[in-house]
C-alpha atoms as a PDB file:
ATOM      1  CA  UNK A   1       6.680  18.644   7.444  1.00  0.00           C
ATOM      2  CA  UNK A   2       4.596  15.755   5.951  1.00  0.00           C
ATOM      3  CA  UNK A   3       4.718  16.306   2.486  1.00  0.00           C
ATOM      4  CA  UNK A   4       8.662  16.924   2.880  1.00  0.00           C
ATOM      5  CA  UNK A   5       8.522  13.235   4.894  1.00  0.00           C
ATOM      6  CA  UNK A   6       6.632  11.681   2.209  1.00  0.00           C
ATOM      7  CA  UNK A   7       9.043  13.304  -0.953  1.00  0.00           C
ATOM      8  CA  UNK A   8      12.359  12.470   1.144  1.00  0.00           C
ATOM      9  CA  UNK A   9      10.629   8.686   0.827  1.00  0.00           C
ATOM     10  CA  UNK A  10      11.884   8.178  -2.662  1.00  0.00           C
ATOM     11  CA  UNK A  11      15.389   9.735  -2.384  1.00  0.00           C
ATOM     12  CA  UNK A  12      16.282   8.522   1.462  1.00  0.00           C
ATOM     13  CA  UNK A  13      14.116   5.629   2.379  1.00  0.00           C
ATOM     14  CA  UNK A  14      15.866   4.279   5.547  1.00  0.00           C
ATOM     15  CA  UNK A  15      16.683   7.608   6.890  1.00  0.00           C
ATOM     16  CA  UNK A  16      13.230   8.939   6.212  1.00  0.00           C
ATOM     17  CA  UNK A  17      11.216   5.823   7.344  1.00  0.00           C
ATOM     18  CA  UNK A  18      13.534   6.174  11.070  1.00  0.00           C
ATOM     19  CA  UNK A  19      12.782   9.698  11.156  1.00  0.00           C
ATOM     20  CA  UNK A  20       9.163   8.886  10.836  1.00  0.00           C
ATOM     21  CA  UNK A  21       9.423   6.078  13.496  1.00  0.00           C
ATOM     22  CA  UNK A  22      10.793   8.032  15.998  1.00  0.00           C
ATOM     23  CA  UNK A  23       8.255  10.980  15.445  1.00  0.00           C
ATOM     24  CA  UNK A  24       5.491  11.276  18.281  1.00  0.00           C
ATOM     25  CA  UNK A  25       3.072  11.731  15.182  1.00  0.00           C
ATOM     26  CA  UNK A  26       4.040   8.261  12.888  1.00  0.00           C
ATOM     27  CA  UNK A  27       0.217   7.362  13.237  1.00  0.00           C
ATOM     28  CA  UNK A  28      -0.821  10.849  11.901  1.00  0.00           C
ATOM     29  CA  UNK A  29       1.825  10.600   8.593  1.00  0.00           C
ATOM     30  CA  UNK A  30       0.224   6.956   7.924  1.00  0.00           C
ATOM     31  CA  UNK A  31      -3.233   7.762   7.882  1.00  0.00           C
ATOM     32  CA  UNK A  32      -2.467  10.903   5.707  1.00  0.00           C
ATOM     33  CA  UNK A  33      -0.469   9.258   3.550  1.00  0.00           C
ATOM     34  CA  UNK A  34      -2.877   6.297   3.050  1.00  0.00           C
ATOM     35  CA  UNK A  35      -5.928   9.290   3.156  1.00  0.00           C
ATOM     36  CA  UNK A  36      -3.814  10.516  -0.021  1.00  0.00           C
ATOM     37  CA  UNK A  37      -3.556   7.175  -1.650  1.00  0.00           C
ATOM     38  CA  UNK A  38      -7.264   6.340  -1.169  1.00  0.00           C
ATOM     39  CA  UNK A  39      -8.167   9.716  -2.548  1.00  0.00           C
ATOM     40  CA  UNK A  40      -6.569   9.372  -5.377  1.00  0.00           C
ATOM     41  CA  UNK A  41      -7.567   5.613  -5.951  1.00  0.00           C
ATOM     42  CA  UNK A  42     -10.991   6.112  -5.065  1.00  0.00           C
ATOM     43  CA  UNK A  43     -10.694   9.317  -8.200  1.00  0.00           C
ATOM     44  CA  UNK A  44      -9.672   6.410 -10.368  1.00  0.00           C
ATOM     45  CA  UNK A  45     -12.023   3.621  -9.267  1.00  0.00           C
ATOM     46  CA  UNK A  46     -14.868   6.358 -10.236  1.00  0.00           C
ATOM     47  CA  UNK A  47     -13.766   7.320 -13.451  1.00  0.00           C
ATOM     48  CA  UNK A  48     -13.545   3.813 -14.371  1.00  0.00           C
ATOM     49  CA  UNK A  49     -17.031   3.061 -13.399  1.00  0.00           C
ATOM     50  CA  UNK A  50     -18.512   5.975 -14.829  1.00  0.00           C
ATOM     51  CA  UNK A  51     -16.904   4.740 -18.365  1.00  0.00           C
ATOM     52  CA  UNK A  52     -17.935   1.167 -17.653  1.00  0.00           C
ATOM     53  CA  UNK A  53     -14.532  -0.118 -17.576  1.00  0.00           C
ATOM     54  CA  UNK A  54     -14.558  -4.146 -16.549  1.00  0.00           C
ATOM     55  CA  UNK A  55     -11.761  -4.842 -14.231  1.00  0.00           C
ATOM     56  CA  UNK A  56      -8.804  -6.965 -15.103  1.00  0.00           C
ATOM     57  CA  UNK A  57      -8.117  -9.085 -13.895  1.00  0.00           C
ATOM     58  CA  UNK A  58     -11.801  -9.908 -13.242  1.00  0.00           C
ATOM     59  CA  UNK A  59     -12.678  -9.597  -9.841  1.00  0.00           C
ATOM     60  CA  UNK A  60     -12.421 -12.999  -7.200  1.00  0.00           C
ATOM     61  CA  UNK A  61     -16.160 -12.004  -5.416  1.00  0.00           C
ATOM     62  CA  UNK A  62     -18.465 -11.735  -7.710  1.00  0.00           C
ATOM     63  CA  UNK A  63     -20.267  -8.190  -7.620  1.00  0.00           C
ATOM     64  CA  UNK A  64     -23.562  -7.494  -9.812  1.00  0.00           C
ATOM     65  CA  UNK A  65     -21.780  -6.561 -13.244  1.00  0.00           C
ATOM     66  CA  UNK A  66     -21.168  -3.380 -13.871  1.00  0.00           C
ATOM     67  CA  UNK A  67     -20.681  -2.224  -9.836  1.00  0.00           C
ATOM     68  CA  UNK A  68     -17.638  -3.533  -9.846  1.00  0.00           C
ATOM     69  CA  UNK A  69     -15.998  -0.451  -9.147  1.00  0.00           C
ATOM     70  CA  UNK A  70     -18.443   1.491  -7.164  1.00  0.00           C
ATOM     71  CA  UNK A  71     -17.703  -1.529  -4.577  1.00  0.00           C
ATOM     72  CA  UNK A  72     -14.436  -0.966  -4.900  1.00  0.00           C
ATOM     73  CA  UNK A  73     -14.803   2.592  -4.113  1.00  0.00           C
ATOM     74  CA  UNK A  74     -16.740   1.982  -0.747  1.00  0.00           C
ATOM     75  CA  UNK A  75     -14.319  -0.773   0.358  1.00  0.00           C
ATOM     76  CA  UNK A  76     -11.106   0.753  -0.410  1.00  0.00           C
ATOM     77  CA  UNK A  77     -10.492   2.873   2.902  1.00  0.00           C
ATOM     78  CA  UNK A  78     -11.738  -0.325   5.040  1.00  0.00           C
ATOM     79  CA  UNK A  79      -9.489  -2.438   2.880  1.00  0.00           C
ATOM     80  CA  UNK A  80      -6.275  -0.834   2.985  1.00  0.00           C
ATOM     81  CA  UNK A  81      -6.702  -0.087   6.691  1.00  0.00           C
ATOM     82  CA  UNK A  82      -7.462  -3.837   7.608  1.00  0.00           C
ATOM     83  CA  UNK A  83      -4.326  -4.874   5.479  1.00  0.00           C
ATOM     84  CA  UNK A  84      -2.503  -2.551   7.590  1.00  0.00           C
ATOM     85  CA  UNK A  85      -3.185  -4.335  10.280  1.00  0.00           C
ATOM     86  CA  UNK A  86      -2.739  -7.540   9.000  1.00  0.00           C
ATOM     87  CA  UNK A  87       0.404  -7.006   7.597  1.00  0.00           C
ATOM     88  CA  UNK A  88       1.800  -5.241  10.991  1.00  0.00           C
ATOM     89  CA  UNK A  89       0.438  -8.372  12.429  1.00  0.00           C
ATOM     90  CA  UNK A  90       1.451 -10.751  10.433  1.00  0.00           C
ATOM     91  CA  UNK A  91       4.985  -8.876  11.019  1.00  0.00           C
ATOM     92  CA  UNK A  92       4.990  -8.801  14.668  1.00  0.00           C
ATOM     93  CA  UNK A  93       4.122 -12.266  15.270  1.00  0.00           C
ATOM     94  CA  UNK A  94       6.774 -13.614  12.737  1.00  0.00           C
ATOM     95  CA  UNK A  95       9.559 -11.379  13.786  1.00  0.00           C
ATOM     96  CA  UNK A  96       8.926 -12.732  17.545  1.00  0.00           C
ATOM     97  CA  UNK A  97      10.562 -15.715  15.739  1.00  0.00           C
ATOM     98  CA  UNK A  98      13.584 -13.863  14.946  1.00  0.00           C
ATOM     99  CA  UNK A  99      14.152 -11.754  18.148  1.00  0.00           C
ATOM    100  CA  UNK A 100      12.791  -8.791  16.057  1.00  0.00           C
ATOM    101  CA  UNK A 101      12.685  -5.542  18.107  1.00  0.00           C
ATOM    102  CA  UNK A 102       9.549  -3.570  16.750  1.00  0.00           C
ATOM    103  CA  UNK A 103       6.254  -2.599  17.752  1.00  0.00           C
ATOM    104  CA  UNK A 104       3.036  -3.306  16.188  1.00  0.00           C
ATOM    105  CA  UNK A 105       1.503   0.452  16.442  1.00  0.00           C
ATOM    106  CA  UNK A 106       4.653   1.565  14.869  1.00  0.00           C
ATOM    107  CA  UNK A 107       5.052  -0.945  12.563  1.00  0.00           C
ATOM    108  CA  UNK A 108       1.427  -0.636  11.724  1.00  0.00           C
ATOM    109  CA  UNK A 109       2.589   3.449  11.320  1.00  0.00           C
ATOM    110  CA  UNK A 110       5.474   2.777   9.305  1.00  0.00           C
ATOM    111  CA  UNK A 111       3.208   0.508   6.875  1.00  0.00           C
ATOM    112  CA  UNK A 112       0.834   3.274   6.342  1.00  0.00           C
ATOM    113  CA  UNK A 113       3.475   5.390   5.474  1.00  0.00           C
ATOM    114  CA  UNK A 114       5.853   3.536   3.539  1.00  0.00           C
ATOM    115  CA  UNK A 115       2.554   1.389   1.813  1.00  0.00           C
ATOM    116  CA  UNK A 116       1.506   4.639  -0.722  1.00  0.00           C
ATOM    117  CA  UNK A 117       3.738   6.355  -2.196  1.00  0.00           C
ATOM    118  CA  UNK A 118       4.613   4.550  -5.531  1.00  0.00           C
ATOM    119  CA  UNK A 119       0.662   3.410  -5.918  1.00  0.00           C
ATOM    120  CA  UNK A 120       0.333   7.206  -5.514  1.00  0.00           C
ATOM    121  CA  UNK A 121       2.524   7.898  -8.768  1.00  0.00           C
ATOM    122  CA  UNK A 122       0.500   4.471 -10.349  1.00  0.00           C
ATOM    123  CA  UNK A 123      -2.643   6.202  -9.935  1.00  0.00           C
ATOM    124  CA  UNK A 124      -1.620   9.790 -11.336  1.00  0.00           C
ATOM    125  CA  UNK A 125      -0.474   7.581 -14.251  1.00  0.00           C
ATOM    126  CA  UNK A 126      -3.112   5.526 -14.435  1.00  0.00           C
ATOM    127  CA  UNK A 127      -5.457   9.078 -14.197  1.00  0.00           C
ATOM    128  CA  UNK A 128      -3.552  10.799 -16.875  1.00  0.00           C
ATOM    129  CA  UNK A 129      -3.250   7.540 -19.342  1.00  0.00           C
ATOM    130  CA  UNK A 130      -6.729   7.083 -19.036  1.00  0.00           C
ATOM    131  CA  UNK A 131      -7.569  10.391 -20.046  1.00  0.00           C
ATOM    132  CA  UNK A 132      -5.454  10.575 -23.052  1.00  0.00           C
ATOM    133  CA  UNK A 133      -5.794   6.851 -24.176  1.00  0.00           C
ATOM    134  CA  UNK A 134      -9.182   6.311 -22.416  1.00  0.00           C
ATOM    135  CA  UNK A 135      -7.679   2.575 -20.852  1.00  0.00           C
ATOM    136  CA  UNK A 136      -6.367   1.254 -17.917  1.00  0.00           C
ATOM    137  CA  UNK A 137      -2.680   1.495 -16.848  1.00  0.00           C
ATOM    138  CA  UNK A 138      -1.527  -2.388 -16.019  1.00  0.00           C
ATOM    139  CA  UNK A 139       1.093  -5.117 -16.766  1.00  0.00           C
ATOM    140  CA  UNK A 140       4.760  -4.195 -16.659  1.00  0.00           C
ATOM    141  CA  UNK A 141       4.026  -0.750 -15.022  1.00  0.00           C
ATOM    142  CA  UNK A 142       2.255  -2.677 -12.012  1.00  0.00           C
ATOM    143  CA  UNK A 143       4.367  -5.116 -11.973  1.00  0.00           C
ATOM    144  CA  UNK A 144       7.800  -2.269 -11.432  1.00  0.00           C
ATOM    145  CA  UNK A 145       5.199  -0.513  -8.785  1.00  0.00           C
ATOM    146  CA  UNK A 146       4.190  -3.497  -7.100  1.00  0.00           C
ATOM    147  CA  UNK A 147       8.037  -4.462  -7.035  1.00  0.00           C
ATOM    148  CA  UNK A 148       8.953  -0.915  -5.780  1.00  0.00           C
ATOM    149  CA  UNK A 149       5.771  -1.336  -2.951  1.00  0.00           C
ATOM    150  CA  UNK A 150       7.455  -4.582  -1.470  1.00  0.00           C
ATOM    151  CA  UNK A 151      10.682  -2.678  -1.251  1.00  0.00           C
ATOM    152  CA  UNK A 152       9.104   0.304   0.600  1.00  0.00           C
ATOM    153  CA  UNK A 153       7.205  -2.333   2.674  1.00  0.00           C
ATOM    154  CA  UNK A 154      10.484  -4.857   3.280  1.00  0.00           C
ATOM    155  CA  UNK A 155      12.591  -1.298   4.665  1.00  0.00           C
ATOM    156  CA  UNK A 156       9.889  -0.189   6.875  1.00  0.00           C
ATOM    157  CA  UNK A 157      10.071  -3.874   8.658  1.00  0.00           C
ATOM    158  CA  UNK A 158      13.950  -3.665   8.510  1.00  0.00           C
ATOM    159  CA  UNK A 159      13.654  -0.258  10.144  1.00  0.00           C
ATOM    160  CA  UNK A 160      10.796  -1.107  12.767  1.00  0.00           C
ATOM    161  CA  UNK A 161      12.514  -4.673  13.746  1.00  0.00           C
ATOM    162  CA  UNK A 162      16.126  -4.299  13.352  1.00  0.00           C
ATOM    163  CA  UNK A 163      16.688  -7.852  11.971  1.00  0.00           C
ATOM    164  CA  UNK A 164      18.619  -9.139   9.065  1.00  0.00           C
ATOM    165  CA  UNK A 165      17.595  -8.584   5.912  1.00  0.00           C
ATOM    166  CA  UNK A 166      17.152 -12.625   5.317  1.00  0.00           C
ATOM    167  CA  UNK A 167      13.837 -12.661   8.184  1.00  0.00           C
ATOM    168  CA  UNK A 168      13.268  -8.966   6.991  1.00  0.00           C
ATOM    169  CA  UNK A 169      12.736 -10.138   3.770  1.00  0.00           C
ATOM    170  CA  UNK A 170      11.075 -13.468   4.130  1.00  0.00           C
ATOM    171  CA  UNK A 171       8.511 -12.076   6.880  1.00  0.00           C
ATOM    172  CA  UNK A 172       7.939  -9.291   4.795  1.00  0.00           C
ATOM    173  CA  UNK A 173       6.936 -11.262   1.879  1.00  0.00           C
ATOM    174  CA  UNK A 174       4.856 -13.408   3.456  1.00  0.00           C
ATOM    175  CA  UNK A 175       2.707 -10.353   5.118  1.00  0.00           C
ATOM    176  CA  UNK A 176       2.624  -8.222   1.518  1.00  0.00           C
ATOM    177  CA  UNK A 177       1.672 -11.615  -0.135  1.00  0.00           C
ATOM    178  CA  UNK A 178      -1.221 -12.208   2.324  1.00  0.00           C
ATOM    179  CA  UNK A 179      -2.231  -8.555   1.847  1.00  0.00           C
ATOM    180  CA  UNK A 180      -2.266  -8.167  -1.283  1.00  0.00           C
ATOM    181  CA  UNK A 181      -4.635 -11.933  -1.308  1.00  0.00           C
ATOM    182  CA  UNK A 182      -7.272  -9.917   0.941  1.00  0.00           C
ATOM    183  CA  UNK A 183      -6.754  -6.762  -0.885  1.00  0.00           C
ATOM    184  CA  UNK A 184      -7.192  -7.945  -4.514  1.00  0.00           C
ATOM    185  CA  UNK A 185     -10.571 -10.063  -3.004  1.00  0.00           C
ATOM    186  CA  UNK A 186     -12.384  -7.267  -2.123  1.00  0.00           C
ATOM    187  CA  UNK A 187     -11.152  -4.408  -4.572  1.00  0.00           C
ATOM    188  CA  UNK A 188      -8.772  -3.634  -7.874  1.00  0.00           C
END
């Protein structure tokens, strides 16, 4: 049932993200699904350090050089779990503002599950273009992901809350923004 959940995400968001909601096991789909994403990260982050990649952008904490992606190996669960619930946070508090109907364990849920799945097709394509052309994937391709991501991420709130999209939208950028701040500190 999960993996049929998380392929009916890229061909009926809305309808898939509700089903999820309503499900007695939302938590359970979001950690699997951001389990998935970290594995496959985490396979990346690896690869790069074992072929002494240097990050780019360059990392915003400095880490002794050459580590940079071992640290971002051991961080990336803790990271992507405390953006969660920042972002469901961030979320909840906001759409108080705008008589937004959601909870924070689902929207934290729906987050986890709606977070992944395009950075899951980034890093296959980042795995398989760095085997073949031995280099990282980045600029337009992350830019279409990342632009895909705040989609995924703006539905799940619309879904959770039941506001319009103008607060869905706004609160939604302002918690993916502040996210993806924390996120990029600590790992790439």
């Amino acid at each position: 049932m999960y993996f049929k959940l998380l392929l009916n995400l890229f061909f009926h968001p809305v309808a898939t993200l509700t089903q999820v909601k309503t499900s007695p096991h939302k938590l359970r789909y979001g950690f699997y699904t951001i389990l998935l994403f970290a594995a496959l990260a985490m396979t990346n982050m690896l690869n790069y350090y074992f072929a002494q990649l240097i990050p780019e952008p360059p990392m915003w904490i400095k880490y002794p050089a050459g580590t940079e992606w071992l640290f971002s190996f051991i961080l990336m669960i803790p990271v992507a779990l405390l953006g969660a619930i920042l972002f469901a946070g961030i979320i909840q508090l906001g759409s108080r503002l705008f008589k937004g109907e959601g909870a924070f364990a689902s929207q934290f849920a729906l987050y986890l599950f709606a977070f992944p799945p395009y950075f899951i097709l980034l890093h296959i394509a980042k795995f398989i273009y760095f085997y073949i052309r031995h280099l990282s994937l980045a600029g337009p391709a992350l830019f279409v992901i990342m632009s895909l991501v705040y989609l995924m991420v703006a539905l799940s709130v619309k879904v959770e809350h039941k506001m319009s999209w103008g607060p869905t939208v706004l609160l939604s950028l302002i918690g993916y923004g502040i996210v993806a701040v924390f996120s990029m500190t600590y790992i790439r």
